[in-house]
Protein backbone atom coordinates (compact mmCIF):
# COMPACT_ATOMS: atom_id res chain seq x y z
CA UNK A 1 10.12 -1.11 22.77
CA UNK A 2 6.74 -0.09 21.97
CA UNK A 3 6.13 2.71 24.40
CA UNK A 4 6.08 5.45 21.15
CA UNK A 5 3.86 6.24 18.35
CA UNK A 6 3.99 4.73 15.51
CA UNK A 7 2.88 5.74 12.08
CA UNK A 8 0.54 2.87 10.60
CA UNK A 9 1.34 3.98 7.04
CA UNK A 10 5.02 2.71 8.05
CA UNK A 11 3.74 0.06 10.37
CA UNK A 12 1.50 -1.38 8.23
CA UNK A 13 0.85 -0.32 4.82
CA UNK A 14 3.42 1.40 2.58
CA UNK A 15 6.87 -0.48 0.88
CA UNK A 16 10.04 -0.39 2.42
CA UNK A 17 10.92 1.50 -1.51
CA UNK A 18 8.41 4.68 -0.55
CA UNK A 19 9.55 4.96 3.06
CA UNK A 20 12.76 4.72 1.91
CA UNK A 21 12.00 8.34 -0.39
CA UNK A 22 11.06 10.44 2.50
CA UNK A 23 13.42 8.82 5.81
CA UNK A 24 16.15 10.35 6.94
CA UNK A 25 18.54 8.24 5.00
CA UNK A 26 17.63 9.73 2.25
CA UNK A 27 16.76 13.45 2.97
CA UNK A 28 19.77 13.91 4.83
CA UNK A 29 22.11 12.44 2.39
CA UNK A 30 20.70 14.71 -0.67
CA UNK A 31 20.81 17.43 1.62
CA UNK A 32 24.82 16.43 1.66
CA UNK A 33 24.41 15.79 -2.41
CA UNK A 34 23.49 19.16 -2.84
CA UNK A 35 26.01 20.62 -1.27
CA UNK A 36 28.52 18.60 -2.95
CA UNK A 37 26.55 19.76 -6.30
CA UNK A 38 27.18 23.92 -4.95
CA UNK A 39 30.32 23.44 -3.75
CA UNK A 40 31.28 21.78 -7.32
CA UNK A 41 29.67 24.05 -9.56
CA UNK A 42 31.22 26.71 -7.79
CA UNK A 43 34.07 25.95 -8.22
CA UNK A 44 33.96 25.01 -11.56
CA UNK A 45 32.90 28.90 -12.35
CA UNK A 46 35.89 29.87 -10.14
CA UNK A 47 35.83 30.48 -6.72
CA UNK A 48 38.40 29.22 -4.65
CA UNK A 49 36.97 25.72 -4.00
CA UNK A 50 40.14 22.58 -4.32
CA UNK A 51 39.02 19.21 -5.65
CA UNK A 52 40.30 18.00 -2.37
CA UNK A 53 37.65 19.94 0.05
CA UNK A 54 34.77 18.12 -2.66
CA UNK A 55 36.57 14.48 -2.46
CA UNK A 56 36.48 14.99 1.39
CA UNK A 57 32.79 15.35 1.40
CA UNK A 58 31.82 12.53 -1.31
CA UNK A 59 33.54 10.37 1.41
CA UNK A 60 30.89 11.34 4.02
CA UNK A 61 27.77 11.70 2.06
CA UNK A 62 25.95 8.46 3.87
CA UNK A 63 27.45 8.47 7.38
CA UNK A 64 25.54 11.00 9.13
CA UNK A 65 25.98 11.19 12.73
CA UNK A 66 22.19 11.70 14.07
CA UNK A 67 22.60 11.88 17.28
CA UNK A 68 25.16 14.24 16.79
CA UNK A 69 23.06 16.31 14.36
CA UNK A 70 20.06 16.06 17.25
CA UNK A 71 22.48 17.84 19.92
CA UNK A 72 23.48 20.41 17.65
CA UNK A 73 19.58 21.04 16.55
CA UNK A 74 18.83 21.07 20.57
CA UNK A 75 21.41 23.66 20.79
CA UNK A 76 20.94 25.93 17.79
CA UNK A 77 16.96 25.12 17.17
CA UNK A 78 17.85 25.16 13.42
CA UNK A 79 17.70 22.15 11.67
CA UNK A 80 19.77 22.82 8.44
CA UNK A 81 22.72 24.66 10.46
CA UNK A 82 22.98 21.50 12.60
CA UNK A 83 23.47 19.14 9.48
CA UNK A 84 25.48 22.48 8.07
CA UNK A 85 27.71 21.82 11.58
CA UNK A 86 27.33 17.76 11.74
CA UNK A 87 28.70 17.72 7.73
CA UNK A 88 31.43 20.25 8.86
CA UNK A 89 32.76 18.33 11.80
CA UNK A 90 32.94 14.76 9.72
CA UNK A 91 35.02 16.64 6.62
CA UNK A 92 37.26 19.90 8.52
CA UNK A 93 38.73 20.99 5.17
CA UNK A 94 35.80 21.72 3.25
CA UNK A 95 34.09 23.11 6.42
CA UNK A 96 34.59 26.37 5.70
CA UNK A 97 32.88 26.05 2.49
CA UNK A 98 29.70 24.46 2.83
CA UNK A 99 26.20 25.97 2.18
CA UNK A 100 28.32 28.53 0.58
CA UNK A 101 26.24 31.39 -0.29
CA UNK A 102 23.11 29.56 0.53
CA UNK A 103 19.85 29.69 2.25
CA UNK A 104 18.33 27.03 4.41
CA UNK A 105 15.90 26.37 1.41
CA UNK A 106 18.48 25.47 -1.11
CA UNK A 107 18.98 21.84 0.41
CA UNK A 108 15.07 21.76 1.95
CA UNK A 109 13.23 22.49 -1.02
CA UNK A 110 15.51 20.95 -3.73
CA UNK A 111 15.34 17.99 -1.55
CA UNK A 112 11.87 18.19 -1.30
CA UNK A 113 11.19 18.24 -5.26
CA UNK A 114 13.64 15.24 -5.43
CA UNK A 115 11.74 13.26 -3.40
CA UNK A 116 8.43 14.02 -4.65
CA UNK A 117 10.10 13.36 -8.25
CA UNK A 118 11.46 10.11 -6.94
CA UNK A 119 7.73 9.73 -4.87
CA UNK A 120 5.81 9.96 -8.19
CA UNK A 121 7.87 7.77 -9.95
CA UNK A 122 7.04 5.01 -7.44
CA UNK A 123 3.74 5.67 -8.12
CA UNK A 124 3.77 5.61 -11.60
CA UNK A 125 5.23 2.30 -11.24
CA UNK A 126 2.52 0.63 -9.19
CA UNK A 127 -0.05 2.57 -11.11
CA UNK A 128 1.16 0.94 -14.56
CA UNK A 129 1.25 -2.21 -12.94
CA UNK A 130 -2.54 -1.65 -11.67
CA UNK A 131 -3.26 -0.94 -15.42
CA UNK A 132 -2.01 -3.63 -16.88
CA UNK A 133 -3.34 -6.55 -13.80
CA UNK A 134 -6.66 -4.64 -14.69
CA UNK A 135 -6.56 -5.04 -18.43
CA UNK A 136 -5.93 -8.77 -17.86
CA UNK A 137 -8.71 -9.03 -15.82
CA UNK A 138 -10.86 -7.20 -18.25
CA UNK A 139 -9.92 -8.85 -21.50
CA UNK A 140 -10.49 -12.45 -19.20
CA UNK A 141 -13.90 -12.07 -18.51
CA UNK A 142 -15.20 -9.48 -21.16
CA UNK A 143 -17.38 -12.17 -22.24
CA UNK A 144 -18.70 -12.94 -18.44
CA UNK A 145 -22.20 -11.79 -18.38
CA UNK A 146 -23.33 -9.65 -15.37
CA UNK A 147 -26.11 -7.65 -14.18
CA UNK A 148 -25.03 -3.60 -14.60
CA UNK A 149 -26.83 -1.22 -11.81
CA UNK A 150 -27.85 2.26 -12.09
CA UNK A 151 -28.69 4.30 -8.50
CA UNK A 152 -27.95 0.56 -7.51
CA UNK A 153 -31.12 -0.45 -9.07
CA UNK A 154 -30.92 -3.37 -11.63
CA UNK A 155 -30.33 -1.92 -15.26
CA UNK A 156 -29.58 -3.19 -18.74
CA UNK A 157 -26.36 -6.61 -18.63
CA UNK A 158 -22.97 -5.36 -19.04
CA UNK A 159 -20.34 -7.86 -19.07
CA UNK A 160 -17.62 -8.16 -16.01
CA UNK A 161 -14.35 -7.28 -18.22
CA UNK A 162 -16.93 -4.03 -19.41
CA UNK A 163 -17.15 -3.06 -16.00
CA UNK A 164 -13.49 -3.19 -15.42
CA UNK A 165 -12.93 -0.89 -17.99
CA UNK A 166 -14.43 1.98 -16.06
CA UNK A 167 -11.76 1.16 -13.30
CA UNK A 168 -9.30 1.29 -15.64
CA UNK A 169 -9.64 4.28 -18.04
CA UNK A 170 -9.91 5.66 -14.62
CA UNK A 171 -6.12 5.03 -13.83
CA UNK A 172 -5.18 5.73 -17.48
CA UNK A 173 -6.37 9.04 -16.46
CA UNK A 174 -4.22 9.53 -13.23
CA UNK A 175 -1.45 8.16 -15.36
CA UNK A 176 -1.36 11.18 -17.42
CA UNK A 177 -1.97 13.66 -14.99
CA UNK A 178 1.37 12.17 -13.01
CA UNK A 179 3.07 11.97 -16.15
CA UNK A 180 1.95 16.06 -17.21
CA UNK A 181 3.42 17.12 -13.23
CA UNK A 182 6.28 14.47 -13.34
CA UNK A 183 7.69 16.35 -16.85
CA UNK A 184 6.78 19.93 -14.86
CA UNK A 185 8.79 19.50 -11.87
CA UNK A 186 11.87 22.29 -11.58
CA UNK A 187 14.42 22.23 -8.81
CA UNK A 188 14.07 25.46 -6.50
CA UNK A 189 17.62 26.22 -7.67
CA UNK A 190 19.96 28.57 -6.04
CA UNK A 191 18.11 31.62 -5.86
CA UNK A 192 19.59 32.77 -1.93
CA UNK A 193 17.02 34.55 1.03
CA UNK A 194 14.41 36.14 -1.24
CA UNK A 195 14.70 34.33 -4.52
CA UNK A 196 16.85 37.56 -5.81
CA UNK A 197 20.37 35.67 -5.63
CA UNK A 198 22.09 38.56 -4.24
CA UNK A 199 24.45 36.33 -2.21
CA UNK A 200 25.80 34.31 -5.38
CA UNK A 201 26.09 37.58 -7.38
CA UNK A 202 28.36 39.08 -4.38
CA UNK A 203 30.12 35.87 -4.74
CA UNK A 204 30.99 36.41 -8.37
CA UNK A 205 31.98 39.87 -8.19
CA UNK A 206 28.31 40.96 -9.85
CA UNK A 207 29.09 38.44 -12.87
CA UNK A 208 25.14 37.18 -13.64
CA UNK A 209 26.52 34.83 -16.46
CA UNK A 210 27.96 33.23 -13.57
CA UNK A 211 25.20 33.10 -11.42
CA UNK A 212 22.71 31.72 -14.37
CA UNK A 213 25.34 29.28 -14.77
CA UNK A 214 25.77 28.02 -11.15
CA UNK A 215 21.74 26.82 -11.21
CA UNK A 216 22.28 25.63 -14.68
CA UNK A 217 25.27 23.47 -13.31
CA UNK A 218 23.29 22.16 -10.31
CA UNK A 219 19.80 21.16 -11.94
CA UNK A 220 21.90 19.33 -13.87
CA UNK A 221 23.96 17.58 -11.32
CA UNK A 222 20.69 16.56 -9.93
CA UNK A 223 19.09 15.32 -12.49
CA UNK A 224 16.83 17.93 -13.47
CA UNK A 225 16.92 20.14 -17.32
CA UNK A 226 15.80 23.34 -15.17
CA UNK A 227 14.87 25.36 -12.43
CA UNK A 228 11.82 27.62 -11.15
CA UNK A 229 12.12 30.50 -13.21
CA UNK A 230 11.51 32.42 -10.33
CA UNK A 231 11.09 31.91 -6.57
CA UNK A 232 11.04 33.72 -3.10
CA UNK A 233 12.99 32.01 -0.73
CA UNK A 234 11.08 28.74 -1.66
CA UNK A 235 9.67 27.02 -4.29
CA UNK A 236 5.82 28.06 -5.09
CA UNK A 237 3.44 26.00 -2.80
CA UNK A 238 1.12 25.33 -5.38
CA UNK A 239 3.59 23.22 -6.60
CA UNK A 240 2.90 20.64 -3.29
CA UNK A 241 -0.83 21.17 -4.55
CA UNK A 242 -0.39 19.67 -8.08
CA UNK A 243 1.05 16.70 -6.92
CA UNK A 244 -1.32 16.10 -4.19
CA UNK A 245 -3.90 16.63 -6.43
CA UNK A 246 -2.12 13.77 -8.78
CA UNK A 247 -2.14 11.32 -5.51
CA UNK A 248 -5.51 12.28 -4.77
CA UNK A 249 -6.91 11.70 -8.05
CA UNK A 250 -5.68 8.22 -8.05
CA UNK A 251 -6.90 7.89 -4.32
CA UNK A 252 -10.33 8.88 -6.15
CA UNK A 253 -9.98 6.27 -8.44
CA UNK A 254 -8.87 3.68 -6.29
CA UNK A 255 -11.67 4.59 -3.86
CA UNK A 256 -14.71 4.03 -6.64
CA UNK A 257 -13.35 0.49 -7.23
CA UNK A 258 -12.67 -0.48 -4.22
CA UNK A 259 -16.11 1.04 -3.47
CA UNK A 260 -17.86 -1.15 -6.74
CA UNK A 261 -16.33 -4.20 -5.32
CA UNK A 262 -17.29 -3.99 -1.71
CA UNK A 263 -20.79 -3.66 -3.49
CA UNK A 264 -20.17 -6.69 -5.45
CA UNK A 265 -18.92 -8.78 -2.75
CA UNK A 266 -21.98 -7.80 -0.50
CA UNK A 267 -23.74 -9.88 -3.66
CA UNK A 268 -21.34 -12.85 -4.03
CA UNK A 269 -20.78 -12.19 -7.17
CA UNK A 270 -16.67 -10.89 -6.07
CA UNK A 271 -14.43 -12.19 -3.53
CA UNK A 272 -10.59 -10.52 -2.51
CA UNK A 273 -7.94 -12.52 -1.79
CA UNK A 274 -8.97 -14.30 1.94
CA UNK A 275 -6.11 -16.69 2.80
CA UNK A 276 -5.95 -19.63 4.35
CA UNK A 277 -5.83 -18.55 8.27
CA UNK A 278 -7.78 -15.35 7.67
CA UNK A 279 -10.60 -14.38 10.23
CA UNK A 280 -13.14 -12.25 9.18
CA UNK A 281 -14.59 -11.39 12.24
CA UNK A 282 -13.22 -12.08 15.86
CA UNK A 283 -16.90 -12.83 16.70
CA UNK A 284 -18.73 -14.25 12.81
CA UNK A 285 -16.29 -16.97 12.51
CA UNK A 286 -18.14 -17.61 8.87
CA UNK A 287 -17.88 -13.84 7.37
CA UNK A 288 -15.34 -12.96 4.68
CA UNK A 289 -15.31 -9.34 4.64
CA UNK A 290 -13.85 -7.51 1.71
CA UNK A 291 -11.05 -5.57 4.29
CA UNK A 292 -8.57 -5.12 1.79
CA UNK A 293 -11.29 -2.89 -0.37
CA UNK A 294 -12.11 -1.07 3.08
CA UNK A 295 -8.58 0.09 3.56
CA UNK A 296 -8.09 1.44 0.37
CA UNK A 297 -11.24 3.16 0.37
CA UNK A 298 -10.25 4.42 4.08
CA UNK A 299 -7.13 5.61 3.06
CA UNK A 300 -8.23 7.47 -0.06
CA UNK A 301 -10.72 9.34 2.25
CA UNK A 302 -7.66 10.71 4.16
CA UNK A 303 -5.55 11.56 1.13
CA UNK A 304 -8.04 13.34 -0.98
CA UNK A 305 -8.28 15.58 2.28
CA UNK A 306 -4.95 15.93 2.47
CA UNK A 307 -4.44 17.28 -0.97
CA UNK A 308 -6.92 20.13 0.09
CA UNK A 309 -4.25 20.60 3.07
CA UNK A 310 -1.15 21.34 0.36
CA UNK A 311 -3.77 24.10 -1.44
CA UNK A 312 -4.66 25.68 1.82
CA UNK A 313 -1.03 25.75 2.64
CA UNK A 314 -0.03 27.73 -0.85
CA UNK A 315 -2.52 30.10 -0.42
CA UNK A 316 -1.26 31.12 3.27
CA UNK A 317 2.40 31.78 1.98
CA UNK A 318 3.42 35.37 3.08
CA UNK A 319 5.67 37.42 0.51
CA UNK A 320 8.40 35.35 -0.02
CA UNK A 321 8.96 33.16 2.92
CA UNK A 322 7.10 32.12 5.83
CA UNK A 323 7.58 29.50 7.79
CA UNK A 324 4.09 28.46 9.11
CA UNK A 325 4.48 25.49 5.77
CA UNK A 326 7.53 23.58 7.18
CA UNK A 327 5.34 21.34 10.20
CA UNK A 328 2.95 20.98 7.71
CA UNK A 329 4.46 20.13 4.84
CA UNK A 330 6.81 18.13 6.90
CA UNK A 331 3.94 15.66 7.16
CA UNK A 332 0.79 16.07 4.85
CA UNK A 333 3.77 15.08 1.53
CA UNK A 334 5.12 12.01 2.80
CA UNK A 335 2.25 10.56 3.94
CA UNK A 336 0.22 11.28 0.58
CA UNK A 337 2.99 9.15 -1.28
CA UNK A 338 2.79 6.20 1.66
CA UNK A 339 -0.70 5.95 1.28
CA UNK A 340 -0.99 6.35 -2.48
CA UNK A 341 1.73 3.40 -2.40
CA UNK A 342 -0.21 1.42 0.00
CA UNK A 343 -3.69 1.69 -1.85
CA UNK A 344 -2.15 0.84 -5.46
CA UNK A 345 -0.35 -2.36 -3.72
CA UNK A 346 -3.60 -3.30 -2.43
CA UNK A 347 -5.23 -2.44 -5.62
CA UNK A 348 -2.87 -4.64 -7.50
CA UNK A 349 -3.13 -7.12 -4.87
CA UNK A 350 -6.98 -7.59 -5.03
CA UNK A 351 -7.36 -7.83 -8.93
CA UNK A 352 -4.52 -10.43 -9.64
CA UNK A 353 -5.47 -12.71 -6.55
CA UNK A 354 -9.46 -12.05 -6.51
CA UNK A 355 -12.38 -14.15 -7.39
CA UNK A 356 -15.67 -13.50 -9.57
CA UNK A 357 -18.35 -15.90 -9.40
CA UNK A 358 -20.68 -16.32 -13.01
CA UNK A 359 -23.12 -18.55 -11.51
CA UNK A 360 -23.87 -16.28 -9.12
CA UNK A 361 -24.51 -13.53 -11.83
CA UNK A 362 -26.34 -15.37 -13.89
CA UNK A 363 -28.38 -16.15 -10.91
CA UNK A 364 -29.12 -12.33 -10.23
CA UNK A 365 -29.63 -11.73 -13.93
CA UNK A 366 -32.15 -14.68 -14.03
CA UNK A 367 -34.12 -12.64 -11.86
CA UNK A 368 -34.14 -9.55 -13.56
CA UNK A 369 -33.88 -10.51 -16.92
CA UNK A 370 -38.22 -11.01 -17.40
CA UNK A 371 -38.87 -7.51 -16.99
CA UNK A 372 -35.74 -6.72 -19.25
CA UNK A 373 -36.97 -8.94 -22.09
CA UNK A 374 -40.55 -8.12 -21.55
CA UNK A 375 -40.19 -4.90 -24.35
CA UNK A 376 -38.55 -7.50 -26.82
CA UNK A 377 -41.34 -9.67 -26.34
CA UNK A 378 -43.76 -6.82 -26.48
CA UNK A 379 -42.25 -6.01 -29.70
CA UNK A 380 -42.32 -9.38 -31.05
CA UNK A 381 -45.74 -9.93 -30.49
CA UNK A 382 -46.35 -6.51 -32.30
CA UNK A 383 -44.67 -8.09 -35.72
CA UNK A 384 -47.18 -11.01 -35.58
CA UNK A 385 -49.73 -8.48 -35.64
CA UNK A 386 -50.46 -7.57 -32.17
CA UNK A 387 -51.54 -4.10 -30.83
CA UNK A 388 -48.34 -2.47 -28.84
CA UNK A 389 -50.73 -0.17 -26.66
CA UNK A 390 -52.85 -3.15 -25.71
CA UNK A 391 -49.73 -5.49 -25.35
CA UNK A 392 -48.19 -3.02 -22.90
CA UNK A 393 -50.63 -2.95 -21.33
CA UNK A 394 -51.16 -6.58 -19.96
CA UNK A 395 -47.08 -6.32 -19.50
CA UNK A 396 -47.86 -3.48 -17.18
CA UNK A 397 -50.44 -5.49 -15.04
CA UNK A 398 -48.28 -8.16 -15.54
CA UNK A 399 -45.23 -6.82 -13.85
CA UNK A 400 -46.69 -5.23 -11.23
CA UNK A 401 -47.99 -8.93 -10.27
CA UNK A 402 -45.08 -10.19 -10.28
CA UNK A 403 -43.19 -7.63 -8.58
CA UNK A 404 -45.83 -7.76 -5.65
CA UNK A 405 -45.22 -11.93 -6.05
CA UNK A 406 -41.14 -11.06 -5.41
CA UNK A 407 -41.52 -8.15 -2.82
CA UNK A 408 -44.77 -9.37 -0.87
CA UNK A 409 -44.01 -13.18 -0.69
CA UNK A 410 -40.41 -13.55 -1.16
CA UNK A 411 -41.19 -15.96 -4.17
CA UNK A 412 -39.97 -15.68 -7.92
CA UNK A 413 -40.40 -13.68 -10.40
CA UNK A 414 -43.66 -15.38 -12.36
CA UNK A 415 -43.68 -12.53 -15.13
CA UNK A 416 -42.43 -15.08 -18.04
CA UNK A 417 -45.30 -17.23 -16.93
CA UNK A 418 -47.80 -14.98 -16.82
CA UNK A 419 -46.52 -13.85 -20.13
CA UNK A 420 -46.71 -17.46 -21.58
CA UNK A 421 -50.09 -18.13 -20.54
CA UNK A 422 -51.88 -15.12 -22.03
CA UNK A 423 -52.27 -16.05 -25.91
CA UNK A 424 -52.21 -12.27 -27.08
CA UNK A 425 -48.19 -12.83 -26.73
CA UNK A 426 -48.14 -16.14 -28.91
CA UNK A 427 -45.16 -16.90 -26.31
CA UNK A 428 -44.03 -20.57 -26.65
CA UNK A 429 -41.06 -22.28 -24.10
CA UNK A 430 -38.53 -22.25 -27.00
CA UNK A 431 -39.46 -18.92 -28.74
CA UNK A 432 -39.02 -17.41 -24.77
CA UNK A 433 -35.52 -19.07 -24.29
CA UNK A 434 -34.28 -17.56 -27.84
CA UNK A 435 -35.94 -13.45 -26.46
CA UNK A 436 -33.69 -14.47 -23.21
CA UNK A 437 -30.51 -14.97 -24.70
CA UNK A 438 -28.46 -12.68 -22.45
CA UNK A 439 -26.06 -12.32 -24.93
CA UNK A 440 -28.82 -10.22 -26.53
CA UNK A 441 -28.35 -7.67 -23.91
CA UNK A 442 -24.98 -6.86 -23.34
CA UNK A 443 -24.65 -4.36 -25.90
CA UNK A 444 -21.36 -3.95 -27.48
CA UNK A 445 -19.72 -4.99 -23.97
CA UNK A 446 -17.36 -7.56 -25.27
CA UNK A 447 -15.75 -5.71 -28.10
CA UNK A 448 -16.24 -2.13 -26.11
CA UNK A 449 -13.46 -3.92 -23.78
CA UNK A 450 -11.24 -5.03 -26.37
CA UNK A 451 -11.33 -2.07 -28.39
CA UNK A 452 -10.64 -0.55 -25.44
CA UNK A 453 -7.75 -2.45 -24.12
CA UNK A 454 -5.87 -2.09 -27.52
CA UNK A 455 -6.80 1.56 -28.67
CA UNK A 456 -5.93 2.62 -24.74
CA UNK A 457 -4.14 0.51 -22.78
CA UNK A 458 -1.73 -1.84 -24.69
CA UNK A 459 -0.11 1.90 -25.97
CA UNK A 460 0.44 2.92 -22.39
CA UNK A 461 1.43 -0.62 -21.29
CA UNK A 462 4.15 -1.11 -24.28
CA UNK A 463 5.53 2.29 -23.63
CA UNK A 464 5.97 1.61 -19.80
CA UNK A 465 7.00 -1.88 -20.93
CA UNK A 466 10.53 -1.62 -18.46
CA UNK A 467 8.25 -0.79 -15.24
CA UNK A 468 6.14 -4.23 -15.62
CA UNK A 469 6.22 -7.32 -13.52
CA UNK A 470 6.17 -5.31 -9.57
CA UNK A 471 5.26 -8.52 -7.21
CA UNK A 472 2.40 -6.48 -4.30
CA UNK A 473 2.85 -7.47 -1.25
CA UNK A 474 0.11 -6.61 1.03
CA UNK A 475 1.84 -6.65 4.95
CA UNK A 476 -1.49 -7.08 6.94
């Protein structure tokens, strides 16, 4: 049936892997993970817990009963207690001891940092992967001349692996700021209703060692070195806005090149993948239009928003708990990780499978390139002996005829000829081709890239060597 509401990032964009992080499946069995991780370290620092009450619920960790769960939440308008009940009815000896000294926040936010953990490492994955199909691109055509634009007005050549750079120290960038919050993150822990543990200490008779110990036991259980050193009933908020800020910054990223390349295919210089059924338009049949590019740049607009959404939330927190975060949060986290997922995919997707077209380029830098040279054949003519104010001059009146020629009659640019004819310059056809070399202008472009790519990327990509070789699959 499709009579509901369906979220597009699941729909449409984001891998089955990232949905998979923040559905049920896998909230509700860490929520059941955790418990077993309480129950267990409790017990292990003596309260009267038996191995058999733990083995009971390791048998049940994955077959949760949701409808069951839903009439207990219908009933009791609490979602934890009706997992608490659900988890309690599938194992009846250790009933009596889950969530044992617990708040609702122990499995919520713990589970909540384990999915963002597991969330970022997703990311990093695609993100290293965008790196490196980027750095191939870049060291392929870092000797492919191309015309290089400031205020989108033609400027000096770069070369198209140059330009690629910029996208990709870009990402090596987002790379370290996931890699800075990734080493940050801290369970919550087992702190109890205010973050004072008063509940675990009444548990162990006012024995602290103990109660150090029991978070100690469970950070490690989960995977974690430590927890928040100190907490209300939840984890700081501003934690949420970190990582946002992490997704947003790649959405940034993402959103510039994406951006660039919509720019580039609007000159035919760049084509995305367009396969063989593709329509462009339901009414152009002939247009190709760069929709992958659009989506990620329409999704980054909505996550960089978001991650203003996770700061607003933190700085509304009252005391130490309220609850006016949990719809929120509920929603603005996941769906920062889908679409992060979706736009690096796409990202990966367009730079393996796209097109660049040098005949095209050199077309657009054949008709820029005379006003370019025109200084290097003003300053030629100036070592023959020519005057430089008088030479500038004529190249003055020059290009503004020429200019009028290319705006005014949509004809070529004459400026070389012009140049040619007027003997002051000493111009002849084989002296001009040798001033046009483009080669002349692009700088250090070529070996900028390279130095680049091994100085900067081949570190990150040898040290990230096990996440390489992620096939993107783009769904629509």
């Amino acid at each position: 049936m499709k009579d509901r509401y369906e979220n597009p990032l699941c729909s449409r964009y984001a891998s089955d892997e990232m949905q998979y992080i923040f559905s049920p499946d896998f909230k509700f069995s860490t929520w059941r993970r955790l418990w077993i991780a309480l129950a267990e370290s409790e017990k292990e620092l003596g309260l009267p817990i038996t191995s058999e009450q733990i083995e009971e619920m390791r048998e049940h960790i994955t077959d949760i009963d949701y409808e069951l769960a839903d009439r207990y939440e219908h009933k009791l308008r609490h979602d934890v207690m009706a997992h608490v009940h659900t988890f309690g009815d599938a194992c009846p000896k250790a009933k009596p001891i889950i969530h044992l000294g617990a708040t609702s926040c122990y499995v919520g936010d713990n589970t909540d940092i384990i999915q963002m953990r597991d969330g970022l490492l997703r990311i990093k994955k695609l993100l290293v992967n965008a790196i490196a199909a980027l750095a191939d691109f870049a060291r392929e055509h870092r000797d492919v001349p191309t015309l290089a634009y400031t205020h989108f007005q033609a400027a000096q050549p770069t070369t198209v692996g140059k330009r690629a750079t910029l996208w990709t120290q870009d990402l090596c960038m987002d790379l370290e700021r996931l890699d800075f919050e990734l080493s940050r993150l801290k369970l919550l822990g087992c702190k109890g209703t205010t973050g004072t543990g008063a509940s675990f200490l009444e548990l162990f008779h006012g024995d602290h060692g103990k109660v150090k110990a029991l978070e100690a036991k469970i950070a490690e259980k989960m995977g974690f070195t430590a927890c928040m050193p100190v907490s209300g009933q939840t984890y700081s908020r501003k934690v949420d806005g970190y990582v946002l800020n992490v997704l947003s910054g790649i959405a940034v990223s993402a959103a510039k090149m994406a951006t660039d390349i919509r720019l580039l295919a609007h000159m035919k210089e760049f084509d995305e993948p367009f396969e063989t059924n593709q329509i462009g338009s339901s009414a152009m049949a002939y247009k190709r239009n760069p929709m992958r590019c659009e989506r990620v740049v329409s999704l980054a607009r909505y996550i960089i928003n978001d991650a203003k959404n996770a700061s607003d939330t933190a700085a509304a927190q009252w005391l130490e708990r309220t609850l006016d975060d949990s719809a929120n949060r509920r929603i603005a986290i996941p769906e920062a990780f889908l679409g992060v997922d979706a736009i690096l995919t796409l990202i990966i997707n367009v730079i393996k499978n796209g097109k660049i077209y040098p005949k095209v380029m050199e077309k657009h830098l054949n008709e820029e390139l005379p006003f370019m040279a025109s200084e290097n054949i003003m300053m030629d003519a100036v070592e023959r002996g020519g005057d430089r104010q008088e030479l500038h001059e004529h190249i003055r009146q020059y290009s503004q005829i020429a200019a009028a020629r290319v705006k005014l009659e949509g004809k070529d640019n004459n400026l070389l000829e012009l140049l040619l004819q007027d003997e002051k310059f000493g111009l002849t056809e084989e002296g001009l081709k040798e001033v046009l070399d483009v080669r002349k202008f692009i700088g250090r472009s070529p070996e900028q890239t390279e130095e680049f790519l091994s100085a900067v990327v081949e570190p990150i990509l040898q040290e990230n060597a096990a996440l390489l070789g992620l096939e993107a699959q783009v769904r629509v």
